[in-house]
PDB file of N, CA and C in Angstrom:
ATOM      1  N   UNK A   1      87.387  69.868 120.601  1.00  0.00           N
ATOM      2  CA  UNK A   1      88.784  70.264 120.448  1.00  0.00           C
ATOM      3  C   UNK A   1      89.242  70.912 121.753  1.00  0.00           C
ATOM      4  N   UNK A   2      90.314  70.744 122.286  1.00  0.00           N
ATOM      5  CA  UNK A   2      91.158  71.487 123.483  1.00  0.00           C
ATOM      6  C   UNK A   2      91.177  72.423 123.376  1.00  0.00           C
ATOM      7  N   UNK A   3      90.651  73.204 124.532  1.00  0.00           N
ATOM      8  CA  UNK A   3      91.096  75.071 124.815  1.00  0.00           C
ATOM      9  C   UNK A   3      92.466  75.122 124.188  1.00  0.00           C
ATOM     10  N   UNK A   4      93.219  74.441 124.381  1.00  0.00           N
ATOM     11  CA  UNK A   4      94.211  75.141 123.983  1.00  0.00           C
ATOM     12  C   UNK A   4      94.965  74.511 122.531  1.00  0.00           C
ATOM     13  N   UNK A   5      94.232  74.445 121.812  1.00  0.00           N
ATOM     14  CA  UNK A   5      94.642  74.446 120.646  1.00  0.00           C
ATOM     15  C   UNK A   5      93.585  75.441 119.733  1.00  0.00           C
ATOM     16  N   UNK A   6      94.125  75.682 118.703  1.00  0.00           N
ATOM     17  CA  UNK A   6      93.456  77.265 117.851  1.00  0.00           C
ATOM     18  C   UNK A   6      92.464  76.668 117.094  1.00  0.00           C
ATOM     19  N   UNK A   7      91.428  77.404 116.498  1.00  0.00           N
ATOM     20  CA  UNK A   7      90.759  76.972 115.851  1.00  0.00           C
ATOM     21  C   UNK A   7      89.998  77.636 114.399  1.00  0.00           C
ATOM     22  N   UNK A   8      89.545  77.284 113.288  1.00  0.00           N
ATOM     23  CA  UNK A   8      89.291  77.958 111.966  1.00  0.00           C
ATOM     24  C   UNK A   8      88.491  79.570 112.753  1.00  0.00           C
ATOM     25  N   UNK A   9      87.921  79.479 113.683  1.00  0.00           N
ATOM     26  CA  UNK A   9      88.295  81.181 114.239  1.00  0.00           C
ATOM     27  C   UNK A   9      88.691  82.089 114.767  1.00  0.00           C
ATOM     28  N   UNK A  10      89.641  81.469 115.504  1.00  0.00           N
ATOM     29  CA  UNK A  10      90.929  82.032 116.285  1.00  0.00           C
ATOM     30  C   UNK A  10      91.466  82.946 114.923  1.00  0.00           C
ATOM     31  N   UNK A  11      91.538  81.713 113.936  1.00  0.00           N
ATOM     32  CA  UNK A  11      92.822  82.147 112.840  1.00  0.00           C
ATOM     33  C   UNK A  11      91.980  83.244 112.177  1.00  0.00           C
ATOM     34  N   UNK A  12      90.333  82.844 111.710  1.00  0.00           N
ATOM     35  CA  UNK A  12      89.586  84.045 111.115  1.00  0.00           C
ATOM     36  C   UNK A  12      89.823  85.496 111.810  1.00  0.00           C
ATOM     37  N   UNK A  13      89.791  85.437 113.527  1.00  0.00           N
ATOM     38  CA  UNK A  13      89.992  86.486 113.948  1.00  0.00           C
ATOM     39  C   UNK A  13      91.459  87.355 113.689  1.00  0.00           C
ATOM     40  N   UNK A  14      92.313  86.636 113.938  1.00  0.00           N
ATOM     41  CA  UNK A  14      93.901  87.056 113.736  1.00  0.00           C
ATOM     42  C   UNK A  14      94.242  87.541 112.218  1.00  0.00           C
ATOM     43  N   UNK A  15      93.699  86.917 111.151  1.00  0.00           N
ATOM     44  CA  UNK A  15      93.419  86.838 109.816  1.00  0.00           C
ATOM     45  C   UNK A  15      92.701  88.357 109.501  1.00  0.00           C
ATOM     46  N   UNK A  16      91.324  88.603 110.420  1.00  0.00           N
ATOM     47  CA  UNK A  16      90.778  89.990 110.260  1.00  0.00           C
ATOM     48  C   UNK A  16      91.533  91.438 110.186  1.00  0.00           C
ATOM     49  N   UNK A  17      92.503  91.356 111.652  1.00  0.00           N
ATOM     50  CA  UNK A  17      93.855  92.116 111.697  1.00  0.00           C
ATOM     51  C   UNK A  17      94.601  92.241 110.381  1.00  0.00           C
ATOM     52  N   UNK A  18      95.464  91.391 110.189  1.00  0.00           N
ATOM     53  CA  UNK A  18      96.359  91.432 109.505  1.00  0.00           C
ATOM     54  C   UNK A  18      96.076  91.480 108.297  1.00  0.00           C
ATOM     55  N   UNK A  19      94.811  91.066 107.668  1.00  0.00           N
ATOM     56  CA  UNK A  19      94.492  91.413 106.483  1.00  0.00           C
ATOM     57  C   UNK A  19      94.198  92.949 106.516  1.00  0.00           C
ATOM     58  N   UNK A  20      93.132  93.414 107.357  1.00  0.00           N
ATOM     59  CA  UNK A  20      93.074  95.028 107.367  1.00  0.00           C
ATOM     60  C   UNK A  20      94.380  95.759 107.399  1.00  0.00           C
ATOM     61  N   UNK A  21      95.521  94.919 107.808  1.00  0.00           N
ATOM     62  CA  UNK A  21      96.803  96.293 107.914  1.00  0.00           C
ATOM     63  C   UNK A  21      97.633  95.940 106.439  1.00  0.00           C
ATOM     64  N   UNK A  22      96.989  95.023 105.548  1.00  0.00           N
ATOM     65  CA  UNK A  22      98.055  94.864 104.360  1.00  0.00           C
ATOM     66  C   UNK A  22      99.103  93.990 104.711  1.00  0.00           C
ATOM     67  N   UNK A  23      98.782  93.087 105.361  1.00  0.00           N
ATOM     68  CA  UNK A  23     100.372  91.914 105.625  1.00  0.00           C
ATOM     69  C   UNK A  23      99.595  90.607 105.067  1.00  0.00           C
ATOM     70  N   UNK A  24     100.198  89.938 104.075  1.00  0.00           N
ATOM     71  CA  UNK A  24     100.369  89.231 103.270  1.00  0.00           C
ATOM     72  C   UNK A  24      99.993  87.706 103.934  1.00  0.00           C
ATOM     73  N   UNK A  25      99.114  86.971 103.725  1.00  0.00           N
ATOM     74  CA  UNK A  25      98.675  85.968 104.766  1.00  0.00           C
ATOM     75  C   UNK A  25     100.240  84.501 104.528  1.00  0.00           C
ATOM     76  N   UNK A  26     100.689  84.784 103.810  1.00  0.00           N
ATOM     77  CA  UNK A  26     101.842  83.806 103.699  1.00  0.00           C
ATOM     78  C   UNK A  26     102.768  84.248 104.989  1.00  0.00           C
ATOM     79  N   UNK A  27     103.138  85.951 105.347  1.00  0.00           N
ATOM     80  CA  UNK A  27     103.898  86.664 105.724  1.00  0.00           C
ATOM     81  C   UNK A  27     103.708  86.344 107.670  1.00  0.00           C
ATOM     82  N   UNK A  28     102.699  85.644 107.621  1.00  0.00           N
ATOM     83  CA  UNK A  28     101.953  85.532 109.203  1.00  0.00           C
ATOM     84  C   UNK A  28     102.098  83.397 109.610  1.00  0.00           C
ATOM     85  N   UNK A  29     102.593  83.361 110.213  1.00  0.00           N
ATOM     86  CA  UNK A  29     102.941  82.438 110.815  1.00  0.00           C
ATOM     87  C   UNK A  29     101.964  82.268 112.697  1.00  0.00           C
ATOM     88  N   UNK A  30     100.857  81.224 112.507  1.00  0.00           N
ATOM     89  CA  UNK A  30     100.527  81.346 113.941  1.00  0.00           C
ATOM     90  C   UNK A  30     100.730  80.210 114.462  1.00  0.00           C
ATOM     91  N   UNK A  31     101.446  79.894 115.841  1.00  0.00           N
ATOM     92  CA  UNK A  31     101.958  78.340 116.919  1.00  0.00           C
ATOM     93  C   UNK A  31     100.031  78.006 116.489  1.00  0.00           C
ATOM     94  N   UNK A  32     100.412  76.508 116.345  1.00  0.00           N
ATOM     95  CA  UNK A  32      98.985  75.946 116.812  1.00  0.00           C
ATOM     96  C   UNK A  32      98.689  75.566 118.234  1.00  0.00           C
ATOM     97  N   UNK A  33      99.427  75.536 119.253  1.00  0.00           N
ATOM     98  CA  UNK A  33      98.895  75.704 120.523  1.00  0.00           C
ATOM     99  C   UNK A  33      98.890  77.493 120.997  1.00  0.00           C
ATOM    100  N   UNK A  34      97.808  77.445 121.925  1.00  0.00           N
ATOM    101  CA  UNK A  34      98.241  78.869 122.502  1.00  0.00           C
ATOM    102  C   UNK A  34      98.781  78.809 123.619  1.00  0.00           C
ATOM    103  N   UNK A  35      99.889  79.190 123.956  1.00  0.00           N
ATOM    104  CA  UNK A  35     100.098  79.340 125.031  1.00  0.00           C
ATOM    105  C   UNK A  35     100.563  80.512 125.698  1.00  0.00           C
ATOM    106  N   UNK A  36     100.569  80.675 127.552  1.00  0.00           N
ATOM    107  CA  UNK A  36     100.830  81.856 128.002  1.00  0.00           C
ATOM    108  C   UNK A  36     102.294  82.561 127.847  1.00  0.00           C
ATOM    109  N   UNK A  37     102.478  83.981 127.628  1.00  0.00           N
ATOM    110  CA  UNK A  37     102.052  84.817 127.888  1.00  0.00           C
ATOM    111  C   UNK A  37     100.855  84.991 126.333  1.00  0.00           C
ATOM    112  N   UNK A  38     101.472  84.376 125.202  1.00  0.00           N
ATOM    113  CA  UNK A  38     101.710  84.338 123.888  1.00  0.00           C
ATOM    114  C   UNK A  38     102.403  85.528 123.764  1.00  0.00           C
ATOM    115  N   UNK A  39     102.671  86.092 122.210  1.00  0.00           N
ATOM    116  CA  UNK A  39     103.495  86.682 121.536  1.00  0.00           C
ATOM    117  C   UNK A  39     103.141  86.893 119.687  1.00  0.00           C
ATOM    118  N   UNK A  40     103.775  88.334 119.561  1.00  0.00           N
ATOM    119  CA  UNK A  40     103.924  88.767 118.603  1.00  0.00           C
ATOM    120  C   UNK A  40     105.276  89.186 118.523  1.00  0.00           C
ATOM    121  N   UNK A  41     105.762  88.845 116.787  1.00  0.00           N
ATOM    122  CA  UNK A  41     106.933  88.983 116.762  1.00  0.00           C
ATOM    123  C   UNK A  41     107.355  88.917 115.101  1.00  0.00           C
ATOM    124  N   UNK A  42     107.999  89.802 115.015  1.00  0.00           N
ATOM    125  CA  UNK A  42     108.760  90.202 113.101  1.00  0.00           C
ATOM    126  C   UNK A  42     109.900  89.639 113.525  1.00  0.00           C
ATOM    127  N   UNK A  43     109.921  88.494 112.737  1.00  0.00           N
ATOM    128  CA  UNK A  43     111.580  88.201 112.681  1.00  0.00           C
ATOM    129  C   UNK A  43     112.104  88.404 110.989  1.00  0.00           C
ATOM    130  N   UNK A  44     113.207  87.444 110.941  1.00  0.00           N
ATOM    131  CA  UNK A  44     114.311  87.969 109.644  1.00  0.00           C
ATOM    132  C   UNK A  44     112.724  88.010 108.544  1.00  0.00           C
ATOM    133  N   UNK A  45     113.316  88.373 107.453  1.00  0.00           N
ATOM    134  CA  UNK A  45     112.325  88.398 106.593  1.00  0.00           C
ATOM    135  C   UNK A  45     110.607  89.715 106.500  1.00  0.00           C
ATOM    136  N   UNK A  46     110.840  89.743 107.490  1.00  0.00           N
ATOM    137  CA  UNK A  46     109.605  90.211 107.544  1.00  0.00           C
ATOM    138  C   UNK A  46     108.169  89.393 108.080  1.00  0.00           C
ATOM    139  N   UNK A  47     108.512  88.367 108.146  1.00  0.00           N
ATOM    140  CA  UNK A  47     107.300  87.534 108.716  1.00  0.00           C
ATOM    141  C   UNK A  47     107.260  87.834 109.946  1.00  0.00           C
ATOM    142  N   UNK A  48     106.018  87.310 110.379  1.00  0.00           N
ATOM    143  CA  UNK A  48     105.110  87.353 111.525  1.00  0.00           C
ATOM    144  C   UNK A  48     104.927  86.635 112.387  1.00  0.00           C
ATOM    145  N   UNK A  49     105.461  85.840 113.520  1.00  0.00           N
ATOM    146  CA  UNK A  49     105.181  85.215 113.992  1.00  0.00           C
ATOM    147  C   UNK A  49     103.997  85.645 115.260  1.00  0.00           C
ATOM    148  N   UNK A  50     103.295  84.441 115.439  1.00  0.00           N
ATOM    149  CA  UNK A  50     101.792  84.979 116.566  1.00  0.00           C
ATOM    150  C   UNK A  50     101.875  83.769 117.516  1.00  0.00           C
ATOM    151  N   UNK A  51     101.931  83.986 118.806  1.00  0.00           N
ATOM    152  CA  UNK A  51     101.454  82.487 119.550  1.00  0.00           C
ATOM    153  C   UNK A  51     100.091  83.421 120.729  1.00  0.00           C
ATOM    154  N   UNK A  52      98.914  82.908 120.323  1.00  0.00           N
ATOM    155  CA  UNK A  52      97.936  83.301 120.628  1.00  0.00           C
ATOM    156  C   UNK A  52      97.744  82.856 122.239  1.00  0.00           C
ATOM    157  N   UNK A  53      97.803  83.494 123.099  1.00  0.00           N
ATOM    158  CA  UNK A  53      97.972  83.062 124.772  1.00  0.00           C
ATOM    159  C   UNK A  53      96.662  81.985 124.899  1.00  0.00           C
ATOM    160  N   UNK A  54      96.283  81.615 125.722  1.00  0.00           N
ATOM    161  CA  UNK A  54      95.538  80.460 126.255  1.00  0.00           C
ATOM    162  C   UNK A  54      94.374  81.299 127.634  1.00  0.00           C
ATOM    163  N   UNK A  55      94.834  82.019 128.426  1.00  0.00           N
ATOM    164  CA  UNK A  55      94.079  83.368 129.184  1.00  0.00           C
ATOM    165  C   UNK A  55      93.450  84.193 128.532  1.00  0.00           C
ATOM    166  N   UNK A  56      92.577  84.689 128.377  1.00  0.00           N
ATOM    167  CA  UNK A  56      91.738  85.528 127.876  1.00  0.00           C
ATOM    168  C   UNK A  56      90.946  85.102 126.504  1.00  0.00           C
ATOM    169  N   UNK A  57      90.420  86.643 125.854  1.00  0.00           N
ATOM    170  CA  UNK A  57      89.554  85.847 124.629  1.00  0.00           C
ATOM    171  C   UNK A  57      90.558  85.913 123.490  1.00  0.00           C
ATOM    172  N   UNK A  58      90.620  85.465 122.400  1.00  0.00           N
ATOM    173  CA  UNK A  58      91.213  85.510 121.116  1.00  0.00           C
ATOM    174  C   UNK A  58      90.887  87.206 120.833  1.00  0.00           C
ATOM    175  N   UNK A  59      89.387  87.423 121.088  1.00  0.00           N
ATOM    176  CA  UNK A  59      89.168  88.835 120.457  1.00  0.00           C
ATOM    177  C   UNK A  59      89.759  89.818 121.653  1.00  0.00           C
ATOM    178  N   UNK A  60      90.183  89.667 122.662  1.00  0.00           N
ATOM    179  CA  UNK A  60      91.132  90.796 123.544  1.00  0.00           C
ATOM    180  C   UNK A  60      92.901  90.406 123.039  1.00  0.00           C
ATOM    181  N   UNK A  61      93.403  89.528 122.746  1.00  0.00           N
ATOM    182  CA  UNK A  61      94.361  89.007 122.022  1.00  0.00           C
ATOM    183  C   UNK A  61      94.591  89.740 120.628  1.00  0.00           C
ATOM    184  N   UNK A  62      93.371  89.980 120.105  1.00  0.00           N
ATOM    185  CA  UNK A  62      93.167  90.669 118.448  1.00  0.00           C
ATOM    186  C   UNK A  62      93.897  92.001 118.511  1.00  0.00           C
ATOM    187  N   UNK A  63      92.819  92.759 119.628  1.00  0.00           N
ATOM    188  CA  UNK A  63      93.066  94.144 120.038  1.00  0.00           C
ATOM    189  C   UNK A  63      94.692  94.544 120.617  1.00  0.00           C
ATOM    190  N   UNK A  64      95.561  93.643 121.181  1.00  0.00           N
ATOM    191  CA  UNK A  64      96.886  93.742 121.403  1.00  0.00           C
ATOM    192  C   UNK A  64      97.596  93.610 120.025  1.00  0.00           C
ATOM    193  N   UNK A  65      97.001  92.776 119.271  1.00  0.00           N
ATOM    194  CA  UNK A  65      98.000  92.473 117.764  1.00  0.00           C
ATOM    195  C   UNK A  65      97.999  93.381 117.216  1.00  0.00           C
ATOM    196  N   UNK A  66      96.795  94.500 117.135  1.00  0.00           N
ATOM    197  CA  UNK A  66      96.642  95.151 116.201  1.00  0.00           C
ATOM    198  C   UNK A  66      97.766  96.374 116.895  1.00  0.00           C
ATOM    199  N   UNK A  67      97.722  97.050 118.253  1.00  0.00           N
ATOM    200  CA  UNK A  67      98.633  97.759 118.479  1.00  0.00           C
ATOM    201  C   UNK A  67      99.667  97.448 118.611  1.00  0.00           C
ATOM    202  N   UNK A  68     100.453  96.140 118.788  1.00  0.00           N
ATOM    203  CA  UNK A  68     101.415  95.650 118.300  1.00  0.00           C
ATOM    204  C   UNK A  68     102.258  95.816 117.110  1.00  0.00           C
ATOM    205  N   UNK A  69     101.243  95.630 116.238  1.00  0.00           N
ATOM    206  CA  UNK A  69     101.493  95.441 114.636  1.00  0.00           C
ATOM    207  C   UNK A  69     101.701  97.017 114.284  1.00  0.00           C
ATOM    208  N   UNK A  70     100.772  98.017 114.903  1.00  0.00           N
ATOM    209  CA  UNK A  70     101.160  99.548 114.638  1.00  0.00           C
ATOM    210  C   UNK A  70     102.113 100.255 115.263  1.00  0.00           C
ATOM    211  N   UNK A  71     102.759  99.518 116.685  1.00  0.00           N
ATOM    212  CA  UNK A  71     103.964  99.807 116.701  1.00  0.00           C
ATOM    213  C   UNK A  71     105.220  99.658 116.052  1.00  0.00           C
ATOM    214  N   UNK A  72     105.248  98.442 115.340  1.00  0.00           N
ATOM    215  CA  UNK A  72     106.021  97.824 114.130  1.00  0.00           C
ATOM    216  C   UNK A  72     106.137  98.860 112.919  1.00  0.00           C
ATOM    217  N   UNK A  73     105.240  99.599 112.848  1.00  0.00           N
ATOM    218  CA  UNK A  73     104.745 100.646 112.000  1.00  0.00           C
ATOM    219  C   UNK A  73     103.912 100.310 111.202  1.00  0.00           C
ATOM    220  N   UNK A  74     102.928  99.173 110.780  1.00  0.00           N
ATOM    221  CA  UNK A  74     102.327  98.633 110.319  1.00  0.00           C
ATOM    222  C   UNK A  74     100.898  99.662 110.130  1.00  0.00           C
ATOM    223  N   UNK A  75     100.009 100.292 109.176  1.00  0.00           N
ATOM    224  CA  UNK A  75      99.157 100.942 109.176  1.00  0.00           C
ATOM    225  C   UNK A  75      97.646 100.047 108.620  1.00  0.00           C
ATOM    226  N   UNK A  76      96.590 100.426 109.232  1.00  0.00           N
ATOM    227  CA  UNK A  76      95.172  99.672 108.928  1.00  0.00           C
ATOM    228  C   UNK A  76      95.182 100.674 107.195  1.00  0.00           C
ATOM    229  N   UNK A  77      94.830  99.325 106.582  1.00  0.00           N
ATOM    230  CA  UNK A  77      94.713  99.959 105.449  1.00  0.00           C
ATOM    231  C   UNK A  77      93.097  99.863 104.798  1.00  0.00           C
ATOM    232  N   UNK A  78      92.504 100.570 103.676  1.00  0.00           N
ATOM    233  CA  UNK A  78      91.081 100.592 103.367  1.00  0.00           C
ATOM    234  C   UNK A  78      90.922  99.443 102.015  1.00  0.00           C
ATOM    235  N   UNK A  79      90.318  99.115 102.374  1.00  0.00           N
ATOM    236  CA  UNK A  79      90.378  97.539 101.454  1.00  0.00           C
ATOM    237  C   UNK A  79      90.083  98.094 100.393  1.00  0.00           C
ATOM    238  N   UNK A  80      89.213  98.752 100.389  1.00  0.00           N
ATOM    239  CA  UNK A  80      88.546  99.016  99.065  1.00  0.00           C
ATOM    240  C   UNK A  80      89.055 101.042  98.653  1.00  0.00           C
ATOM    241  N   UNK A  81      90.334 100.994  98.363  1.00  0.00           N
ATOM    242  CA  UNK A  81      91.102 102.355  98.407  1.00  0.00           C
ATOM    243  C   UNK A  81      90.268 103.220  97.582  1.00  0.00           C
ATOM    244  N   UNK A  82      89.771 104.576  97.507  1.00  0.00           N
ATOM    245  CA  UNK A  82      88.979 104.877  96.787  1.00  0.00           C
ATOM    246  C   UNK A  82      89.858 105.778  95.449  1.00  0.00           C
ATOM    247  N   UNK A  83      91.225 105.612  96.017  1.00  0.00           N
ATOM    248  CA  UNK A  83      92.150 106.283  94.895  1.00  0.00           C
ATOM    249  C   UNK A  83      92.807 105.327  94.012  1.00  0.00           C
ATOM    250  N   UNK A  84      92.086 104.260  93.844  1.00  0.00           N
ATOM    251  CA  UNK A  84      92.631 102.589  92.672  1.00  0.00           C
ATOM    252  C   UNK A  84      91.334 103.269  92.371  1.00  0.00           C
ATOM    253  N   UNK A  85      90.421 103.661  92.059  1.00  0.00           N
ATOM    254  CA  UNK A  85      88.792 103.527  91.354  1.00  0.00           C
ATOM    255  C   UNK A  85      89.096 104.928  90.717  1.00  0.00           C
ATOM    256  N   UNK A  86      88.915 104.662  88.959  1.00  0.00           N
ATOM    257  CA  UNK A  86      89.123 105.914  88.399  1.00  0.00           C
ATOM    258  C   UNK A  86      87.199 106.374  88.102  1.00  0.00           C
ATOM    259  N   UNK A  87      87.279 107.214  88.159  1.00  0.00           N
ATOM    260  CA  UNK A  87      85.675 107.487  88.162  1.00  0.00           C
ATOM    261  C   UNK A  87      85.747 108.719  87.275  1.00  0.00           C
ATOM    262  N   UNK A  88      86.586 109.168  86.319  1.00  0.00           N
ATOM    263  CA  UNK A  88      86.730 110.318  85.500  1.00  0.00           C
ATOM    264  C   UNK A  88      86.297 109.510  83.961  1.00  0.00           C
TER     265      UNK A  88
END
């Protein structure tokens, strides 16, 4: 497959993000080419758009989404919340 097209772990990686911050995998939209600079971006709705750059790794790409996404105000959330578990 071409560098520059994405692949089932590009998306696993990008997928890792956005599932840890609570955004809805319908809500995330990624270009299937990558190209430069790429981009993150909330448009109408609330969705997500991602175009994953083609320079660097996917996993230094990850690390920008994620502060991206927390500038948006977006917070890493705990998958497994320990205040949904009644233990009384």
């Amino acid at each position: 497959m071409p560098d520059g097209i994405i692949n089932m772990t590009d998306m696993g990686i990008i997928f890792s993000v956005t599932d840890a911050m609570g955004i809805h995998r319908e809500s995330v939209s990624v270009e299937l080419t990558k190209e430069d600079p790429g981009s993150i971006n909330r448009v109408d709705g609330g969705k997500i758009e991602i175009t994953i750059p083609e320079a660097g790794t996917v996993e230094e790409f990850a690390r920008l989404l994620q502060a991206e996404l927390e500038g948006m105000g977006y917070e890493s959330k705990d998958l497994y919340d320990e205040d949904d578990e009644d233990e009384e």
